[in-house]
Protein backbone atom coordinates (compact mmCIF):
# COMPACT_ATOMS: atom_id res chain seq x y z
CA UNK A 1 0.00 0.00 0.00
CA UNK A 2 1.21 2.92 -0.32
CA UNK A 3 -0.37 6.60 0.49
CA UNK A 4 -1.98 8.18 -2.74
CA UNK A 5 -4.25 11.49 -3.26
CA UNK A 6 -7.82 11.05 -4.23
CA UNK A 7 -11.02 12.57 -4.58
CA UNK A 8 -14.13 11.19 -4.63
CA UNK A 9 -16.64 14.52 -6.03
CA UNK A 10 -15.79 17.46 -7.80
CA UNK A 11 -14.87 20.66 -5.58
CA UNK A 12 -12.34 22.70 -4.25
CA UNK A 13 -8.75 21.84 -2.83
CA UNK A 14 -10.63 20.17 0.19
CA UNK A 15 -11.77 17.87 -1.70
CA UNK A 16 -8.72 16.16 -1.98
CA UNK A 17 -8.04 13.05 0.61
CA UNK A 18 -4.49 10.60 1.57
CA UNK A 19 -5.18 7.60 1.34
CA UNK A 20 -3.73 4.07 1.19
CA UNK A 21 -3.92 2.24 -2.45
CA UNK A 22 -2.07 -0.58 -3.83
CA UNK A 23 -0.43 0.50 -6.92
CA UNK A 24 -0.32 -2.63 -8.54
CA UNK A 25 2.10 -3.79 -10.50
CA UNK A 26 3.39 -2.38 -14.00
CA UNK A 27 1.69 -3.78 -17.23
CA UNK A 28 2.86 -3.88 -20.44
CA UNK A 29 4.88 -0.18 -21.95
CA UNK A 30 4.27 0.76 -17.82
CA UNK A 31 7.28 1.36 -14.69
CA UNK A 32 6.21 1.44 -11.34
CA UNK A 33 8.02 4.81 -10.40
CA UNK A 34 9.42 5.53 -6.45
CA UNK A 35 8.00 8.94 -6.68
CA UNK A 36 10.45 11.81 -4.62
CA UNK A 37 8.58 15.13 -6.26
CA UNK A 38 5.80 16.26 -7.77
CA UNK A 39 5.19 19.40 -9.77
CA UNK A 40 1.59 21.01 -9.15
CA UNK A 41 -0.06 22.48 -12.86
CA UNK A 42 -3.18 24.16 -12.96
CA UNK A 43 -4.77 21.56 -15.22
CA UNK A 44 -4.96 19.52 -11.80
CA UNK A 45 -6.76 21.88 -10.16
CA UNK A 46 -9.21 22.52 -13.40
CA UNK A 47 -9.65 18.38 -13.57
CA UNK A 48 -10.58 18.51 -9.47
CA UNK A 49 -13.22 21.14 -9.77
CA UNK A 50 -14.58 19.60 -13.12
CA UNK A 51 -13.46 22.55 -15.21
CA UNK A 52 -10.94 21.07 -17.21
CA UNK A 53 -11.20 19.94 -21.22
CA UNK A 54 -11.49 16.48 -19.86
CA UNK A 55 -14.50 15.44 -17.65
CA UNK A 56 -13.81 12.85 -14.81
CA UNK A 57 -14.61 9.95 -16.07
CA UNK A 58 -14.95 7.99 -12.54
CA UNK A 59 -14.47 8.28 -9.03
CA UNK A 60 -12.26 7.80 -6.93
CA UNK A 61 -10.01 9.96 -9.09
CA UNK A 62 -6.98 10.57 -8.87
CA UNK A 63 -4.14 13.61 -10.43
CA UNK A 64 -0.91 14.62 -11.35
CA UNK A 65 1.35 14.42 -14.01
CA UNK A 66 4.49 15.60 -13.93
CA UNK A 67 6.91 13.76 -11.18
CA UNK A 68 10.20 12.84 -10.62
CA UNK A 69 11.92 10.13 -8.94
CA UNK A 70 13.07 6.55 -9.25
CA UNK A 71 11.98 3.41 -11.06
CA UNK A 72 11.16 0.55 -9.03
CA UNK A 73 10.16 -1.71 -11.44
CA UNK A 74 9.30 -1.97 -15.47
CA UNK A 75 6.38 -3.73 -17.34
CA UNK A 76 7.01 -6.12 -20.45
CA UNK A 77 7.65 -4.03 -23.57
CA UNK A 78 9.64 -0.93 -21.81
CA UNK A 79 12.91 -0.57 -23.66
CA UNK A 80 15.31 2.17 -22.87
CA UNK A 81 14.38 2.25 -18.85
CA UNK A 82 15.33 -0.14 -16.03
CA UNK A 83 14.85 -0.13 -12.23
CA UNK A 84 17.23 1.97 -10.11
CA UNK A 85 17.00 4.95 -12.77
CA UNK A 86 15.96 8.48 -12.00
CA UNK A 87 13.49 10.32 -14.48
CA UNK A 88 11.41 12.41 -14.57
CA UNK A 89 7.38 12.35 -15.77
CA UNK A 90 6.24 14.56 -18.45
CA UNK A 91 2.68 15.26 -18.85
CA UNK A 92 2.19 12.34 -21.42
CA UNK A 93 -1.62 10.89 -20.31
CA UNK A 94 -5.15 11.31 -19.47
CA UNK A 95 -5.95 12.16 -16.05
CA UNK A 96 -8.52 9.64 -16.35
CA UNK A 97 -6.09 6.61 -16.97
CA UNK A 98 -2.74 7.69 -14.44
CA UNK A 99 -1.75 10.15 -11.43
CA UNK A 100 1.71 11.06 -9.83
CA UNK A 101 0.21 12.52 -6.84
CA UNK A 102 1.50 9.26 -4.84
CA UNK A 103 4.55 8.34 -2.58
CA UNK A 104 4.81 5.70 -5.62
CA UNK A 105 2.63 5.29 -8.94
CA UNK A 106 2.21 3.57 -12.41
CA UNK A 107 3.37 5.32 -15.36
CA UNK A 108 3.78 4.87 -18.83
CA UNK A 109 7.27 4.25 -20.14
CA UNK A 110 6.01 6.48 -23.07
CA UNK A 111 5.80 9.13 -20.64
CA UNK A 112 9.55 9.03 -19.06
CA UNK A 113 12.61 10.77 -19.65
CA UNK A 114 15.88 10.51 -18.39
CA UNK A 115 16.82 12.96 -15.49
CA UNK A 116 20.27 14.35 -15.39
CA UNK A 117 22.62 13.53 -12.83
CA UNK A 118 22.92 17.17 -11.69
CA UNK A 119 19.16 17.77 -11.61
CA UNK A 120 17.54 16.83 -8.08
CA UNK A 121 14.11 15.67 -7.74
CA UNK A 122 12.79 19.08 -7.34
CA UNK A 123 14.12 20.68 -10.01
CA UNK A 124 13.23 17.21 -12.10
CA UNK A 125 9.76 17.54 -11.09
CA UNK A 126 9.65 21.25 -11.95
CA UNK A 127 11.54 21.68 -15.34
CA UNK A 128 9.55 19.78 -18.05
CA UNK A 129 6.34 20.60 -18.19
CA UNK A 130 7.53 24.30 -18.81
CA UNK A 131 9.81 24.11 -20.42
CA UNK A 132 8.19 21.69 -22.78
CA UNK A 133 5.21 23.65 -23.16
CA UNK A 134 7.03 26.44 -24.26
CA UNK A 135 9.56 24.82 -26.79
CA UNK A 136 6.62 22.88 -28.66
CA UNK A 137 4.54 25.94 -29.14
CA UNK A 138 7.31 28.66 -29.52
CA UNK A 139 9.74 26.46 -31.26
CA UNK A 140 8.22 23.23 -33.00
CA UNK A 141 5.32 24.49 -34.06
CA UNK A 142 5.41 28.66 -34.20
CA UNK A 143 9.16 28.41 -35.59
CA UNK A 144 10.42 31.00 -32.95
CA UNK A 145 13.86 32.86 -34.63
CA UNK A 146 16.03 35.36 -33.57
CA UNK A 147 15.31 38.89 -33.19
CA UNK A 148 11.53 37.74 -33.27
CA UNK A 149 9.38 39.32 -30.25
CA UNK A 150 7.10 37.41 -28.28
CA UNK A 151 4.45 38.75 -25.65
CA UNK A 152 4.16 36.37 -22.72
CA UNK A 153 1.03 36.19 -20.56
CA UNK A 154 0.74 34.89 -17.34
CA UNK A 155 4.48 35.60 -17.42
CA UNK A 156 5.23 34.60 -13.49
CA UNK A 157 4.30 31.13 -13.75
CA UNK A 158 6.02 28.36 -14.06
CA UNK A 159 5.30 27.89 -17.93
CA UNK A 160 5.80 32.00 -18.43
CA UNK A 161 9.39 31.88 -16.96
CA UNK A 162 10.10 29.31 -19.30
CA UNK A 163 8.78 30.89 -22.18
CA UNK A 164 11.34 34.00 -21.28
CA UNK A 165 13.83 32.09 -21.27
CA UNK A 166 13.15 29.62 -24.15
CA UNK A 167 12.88 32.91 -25.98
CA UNK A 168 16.46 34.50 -24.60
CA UNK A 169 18.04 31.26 -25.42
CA UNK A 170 17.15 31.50 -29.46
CA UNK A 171 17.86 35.53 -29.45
CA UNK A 172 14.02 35.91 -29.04
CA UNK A 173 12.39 39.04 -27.19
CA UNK A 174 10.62 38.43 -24.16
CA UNK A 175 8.03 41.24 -23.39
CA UNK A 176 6.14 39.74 -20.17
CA UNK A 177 2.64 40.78 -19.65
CA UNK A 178 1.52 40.40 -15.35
CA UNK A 179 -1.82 41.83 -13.97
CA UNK A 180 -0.44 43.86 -11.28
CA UNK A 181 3.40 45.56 -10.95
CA UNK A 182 4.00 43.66 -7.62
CA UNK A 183 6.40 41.04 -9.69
CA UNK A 184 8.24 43.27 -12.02
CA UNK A 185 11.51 43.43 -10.57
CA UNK A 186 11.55 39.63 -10.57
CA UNK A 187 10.34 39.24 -14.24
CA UNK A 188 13.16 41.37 -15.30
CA UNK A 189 15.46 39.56 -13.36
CA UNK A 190 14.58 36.22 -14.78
CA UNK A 191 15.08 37.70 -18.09
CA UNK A 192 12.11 39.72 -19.55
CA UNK A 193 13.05 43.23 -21.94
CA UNK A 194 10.03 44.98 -20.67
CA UNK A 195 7.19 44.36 -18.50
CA UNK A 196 3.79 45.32 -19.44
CA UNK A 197 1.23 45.96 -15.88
CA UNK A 198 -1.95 44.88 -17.48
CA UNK A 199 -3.74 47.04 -15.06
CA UNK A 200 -2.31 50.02 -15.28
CA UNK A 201 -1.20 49.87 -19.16
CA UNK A 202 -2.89 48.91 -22.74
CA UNK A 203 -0.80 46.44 -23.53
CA UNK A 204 -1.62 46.35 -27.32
CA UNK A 205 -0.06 50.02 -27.91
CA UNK A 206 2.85 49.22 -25.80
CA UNK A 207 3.79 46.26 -27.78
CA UNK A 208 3.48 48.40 -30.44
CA UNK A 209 5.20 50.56 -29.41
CA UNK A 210 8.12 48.26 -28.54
CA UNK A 211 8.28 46.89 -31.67
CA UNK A 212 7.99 50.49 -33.98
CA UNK A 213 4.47 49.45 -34.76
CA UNK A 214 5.19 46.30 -36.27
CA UNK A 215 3.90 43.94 -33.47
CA UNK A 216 5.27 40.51 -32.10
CA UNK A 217 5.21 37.82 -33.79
CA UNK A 218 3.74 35.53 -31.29
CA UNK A 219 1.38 35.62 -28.16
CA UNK A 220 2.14 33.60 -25.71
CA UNK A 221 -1.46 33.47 -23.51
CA UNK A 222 -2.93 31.15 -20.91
CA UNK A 223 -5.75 33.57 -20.02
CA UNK A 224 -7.54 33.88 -23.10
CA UNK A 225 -11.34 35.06 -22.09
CA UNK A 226 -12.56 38.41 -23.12
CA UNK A 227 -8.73 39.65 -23.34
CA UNK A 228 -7.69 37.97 -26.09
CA UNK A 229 -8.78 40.75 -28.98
CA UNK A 230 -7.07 43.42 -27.40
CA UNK A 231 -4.31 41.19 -27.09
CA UNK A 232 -4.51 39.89 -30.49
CA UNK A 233 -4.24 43.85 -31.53
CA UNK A 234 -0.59 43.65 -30.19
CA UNK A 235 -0.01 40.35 -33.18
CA UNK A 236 2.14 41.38 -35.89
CA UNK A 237 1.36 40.44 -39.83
CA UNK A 238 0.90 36.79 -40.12
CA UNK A 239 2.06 36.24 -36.31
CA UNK A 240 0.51 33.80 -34.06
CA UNK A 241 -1.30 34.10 -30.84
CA UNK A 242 -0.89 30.74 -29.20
CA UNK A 243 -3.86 29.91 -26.17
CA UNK A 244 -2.53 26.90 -24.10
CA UNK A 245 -4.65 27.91 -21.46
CA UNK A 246 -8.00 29.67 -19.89
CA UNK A 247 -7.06 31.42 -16.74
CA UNK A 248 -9.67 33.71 -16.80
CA UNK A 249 -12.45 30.88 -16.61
CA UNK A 250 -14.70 32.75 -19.29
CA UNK A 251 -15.44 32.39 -22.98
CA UNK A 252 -13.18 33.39 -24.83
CA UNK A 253 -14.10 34.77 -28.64
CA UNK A 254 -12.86 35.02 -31.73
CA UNK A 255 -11.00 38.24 -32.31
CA UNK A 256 -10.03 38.51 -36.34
CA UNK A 257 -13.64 40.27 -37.22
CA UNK A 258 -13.85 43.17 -34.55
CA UNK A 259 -10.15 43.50 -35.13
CA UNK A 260 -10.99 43.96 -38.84
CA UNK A 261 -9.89 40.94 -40.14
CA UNK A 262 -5.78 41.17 -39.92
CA UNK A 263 -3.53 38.20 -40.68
CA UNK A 264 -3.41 36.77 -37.41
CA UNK A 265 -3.42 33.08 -36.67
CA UNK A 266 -4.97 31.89 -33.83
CA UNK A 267 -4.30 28.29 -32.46
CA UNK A 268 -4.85 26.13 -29.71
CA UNK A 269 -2.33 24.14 -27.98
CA UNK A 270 -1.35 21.36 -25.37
CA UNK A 271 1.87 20.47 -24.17
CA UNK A 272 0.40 16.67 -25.38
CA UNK A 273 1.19 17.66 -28.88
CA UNK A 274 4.75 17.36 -28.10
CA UNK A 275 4.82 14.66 -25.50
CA UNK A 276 2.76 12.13 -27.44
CA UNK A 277 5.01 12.83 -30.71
CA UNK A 278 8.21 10.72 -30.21
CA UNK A 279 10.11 12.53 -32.22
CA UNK A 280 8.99 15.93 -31.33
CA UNK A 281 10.31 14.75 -27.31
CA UNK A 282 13.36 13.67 -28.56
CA UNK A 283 14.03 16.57 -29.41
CA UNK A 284 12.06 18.68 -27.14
CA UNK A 285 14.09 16.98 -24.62
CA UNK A 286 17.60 17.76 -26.17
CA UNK A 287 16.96 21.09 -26.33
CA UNK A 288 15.63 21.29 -22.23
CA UNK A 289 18.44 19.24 -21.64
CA UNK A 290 20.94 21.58 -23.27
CA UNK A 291 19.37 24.44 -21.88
CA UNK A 292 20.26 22.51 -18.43
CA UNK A 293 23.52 21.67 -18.99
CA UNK A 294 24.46 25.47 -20.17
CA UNK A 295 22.71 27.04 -17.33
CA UNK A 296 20.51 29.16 -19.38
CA UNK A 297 17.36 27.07 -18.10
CA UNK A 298 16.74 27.23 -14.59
CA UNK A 299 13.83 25.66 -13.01
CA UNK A 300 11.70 28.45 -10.63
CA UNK A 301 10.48 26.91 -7.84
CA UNK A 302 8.40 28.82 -5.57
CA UNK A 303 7.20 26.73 -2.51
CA UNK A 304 7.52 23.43 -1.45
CA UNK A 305 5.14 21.44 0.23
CA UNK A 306 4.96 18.10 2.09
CA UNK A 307 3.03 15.84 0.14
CA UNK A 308 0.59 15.59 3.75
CA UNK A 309 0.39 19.38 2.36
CA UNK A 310 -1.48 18.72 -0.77
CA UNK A 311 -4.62 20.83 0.21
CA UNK A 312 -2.38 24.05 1.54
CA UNK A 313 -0.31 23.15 -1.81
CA UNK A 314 -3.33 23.88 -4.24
CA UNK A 315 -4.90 26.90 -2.39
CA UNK A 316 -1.57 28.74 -2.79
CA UNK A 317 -2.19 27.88 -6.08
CA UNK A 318 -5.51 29.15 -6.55
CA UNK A 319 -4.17 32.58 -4.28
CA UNK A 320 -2.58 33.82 -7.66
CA UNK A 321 0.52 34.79 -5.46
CA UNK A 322 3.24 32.18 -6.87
CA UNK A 323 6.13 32.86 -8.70
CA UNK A 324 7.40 30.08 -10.67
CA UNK A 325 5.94 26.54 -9.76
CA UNK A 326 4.83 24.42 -7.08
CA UNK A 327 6.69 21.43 -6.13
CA UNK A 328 5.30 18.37 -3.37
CA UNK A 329 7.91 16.07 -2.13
CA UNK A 330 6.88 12.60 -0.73
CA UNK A 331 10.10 13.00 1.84
């Protein structure tokens, strides 16, 4: 047995309960992973109150997806992984079929890469969905080059950071976009040319104004909601505004008419269309590992909590007050 999170209805972080579950043992393409850390994403919290693109299919449920820590044991068919390895878990599954949030847990091999020997279980538990998220979007699929600018919303969390400095590490310009000027100082110092205070600035004409009118060539937005056209207005020619999230909870519509029909490309994505592409993680994980080894990635961690802590862990979540990501350990 070993002690697992688990809720059994849909509500807020109280909903969440420790208790003891047999893991079982792993199947076939499956590891049964010693699990020291655990990084907390908002998509947990969305899948717990029922708001997330995937409904909870049945109860007890469990979350998490993104761990690090030790393989116990592998299933027939895993190739490339054995026991007594550390790796980390990349956001590679339904919430429906496997969760992290456990002192140990079932994963797909599919869903493993190798951790670095200088990269604890914190940082391993902290580094990939961000920095994954941004290289697919940014990178694999938006083409990112440098000199190009990029407007980054949400910019102090965990996937933000990583977008500023996915962006400094191709010669990319990070202009981060925060609701209030309380984390300025830090945005800068983690890399950011300007910051734009959504409440106190339009962001549109100062990203214009940045760029001598020409606009950036990509959004970077996990708030979507009504924001999005006056965001879009900051999009240069034929730029994209990416939406791999909806922060602000509300619908969200299409801007190209009332913005009188520019060339703006508007897309969708999920860090899934990486991880589930073999070949896009190979390489999504050489270049995160690089970054590593080079120093110009850097995980941001802003608390850690005991994984007894998982309740206190999500309502600093929902507080809006982080900087960086949320990490539980099972220590």
């Amino acid at each position: 047995m070993t002690t697992t999170v688990r809720f059994h209805e849909l509500g807020g972080p109280e909903v969440m309960r420790l208790e003891d579950v047999d893991p079982g043992e792993p199947g076939p393409g499956e590891v049964l992973l010693r699990v020291e850390a655990i990084g907390v994403n908002r998509a947990e919290a969305l899948f717990r109150s029922g708001d997330y693109i995937e409904p909870v299919k049945a109860f007890p449920a469990r979350l998490g997806a993104e761990a690090a820590g030790v393989i116990e044991a592998v299933g027939p068919q895993v190739h490339g992984f054995a026991a007594g390895q550390a790796v980390s878990v990349v956001p590679a599954f339904s919430a429906n079929d496997y969760g992290v949030y456990a002192e140990r847990a079932i994963v797909p091999a599919a869903a493993l890469v190798h951790r670095p020997h200088d990269v604890d279980a914190v940082r391993g538990a902290a580094v990939w969905m961000p920095y994954v998220t941004a290289y697919g979007a940014l990178i694999e699929v938006g083409g990112m080059r440098a000199g190009d600018t990029v407007v980054v919303n949400a910019a102090s969390s965990g996937v933000g950071l990583a977008a500023i400095h996915t962006a400094l590490r191709v010669g990319a310009i990070p202009v981060a976009v925060t609701r209030t000027g309380a984390k300025r100082r830090r945005l800068i110092e983690e890399g950011a040319a300007e910051v734009v205070v959504g409440e106190e600035q339009d962001v549109a004409a100062r990203v214009l104004e940045l760029t001598a009118g020409r606009g950036a060539e990509y959004v970077f937005d996990a708030v979507a909601g009504p924001g999005v056209t006056a965001l879009a207005a900051a999009v240069a020619p034929g730029g994209t505004h990416f939406l791999y999230g909806a922060l602000s909870g509300l619908p969200t519509p299409y801007p190209g008419f009332d913005l009188g029909m520019p060339a703006l490309n508007l897309r969708t994505y999920t860090m899934m269309e990486t991880t589930k592409d073999l070949d896009r993680l190979r390489r999504a994980a050489a270049f995160v590992t690089s970054g590593l080894r080079d120093g110009a990635f850097r995980p941001v961690v802003d608390r850690v909590f005991p994984l007894r802590e998982i309740v206190a862990a999500h309502r600093h979540m929902d507080s809006g007050t982080r900087f960086g990501k949320i990490v539980v350990t099972t220590g």
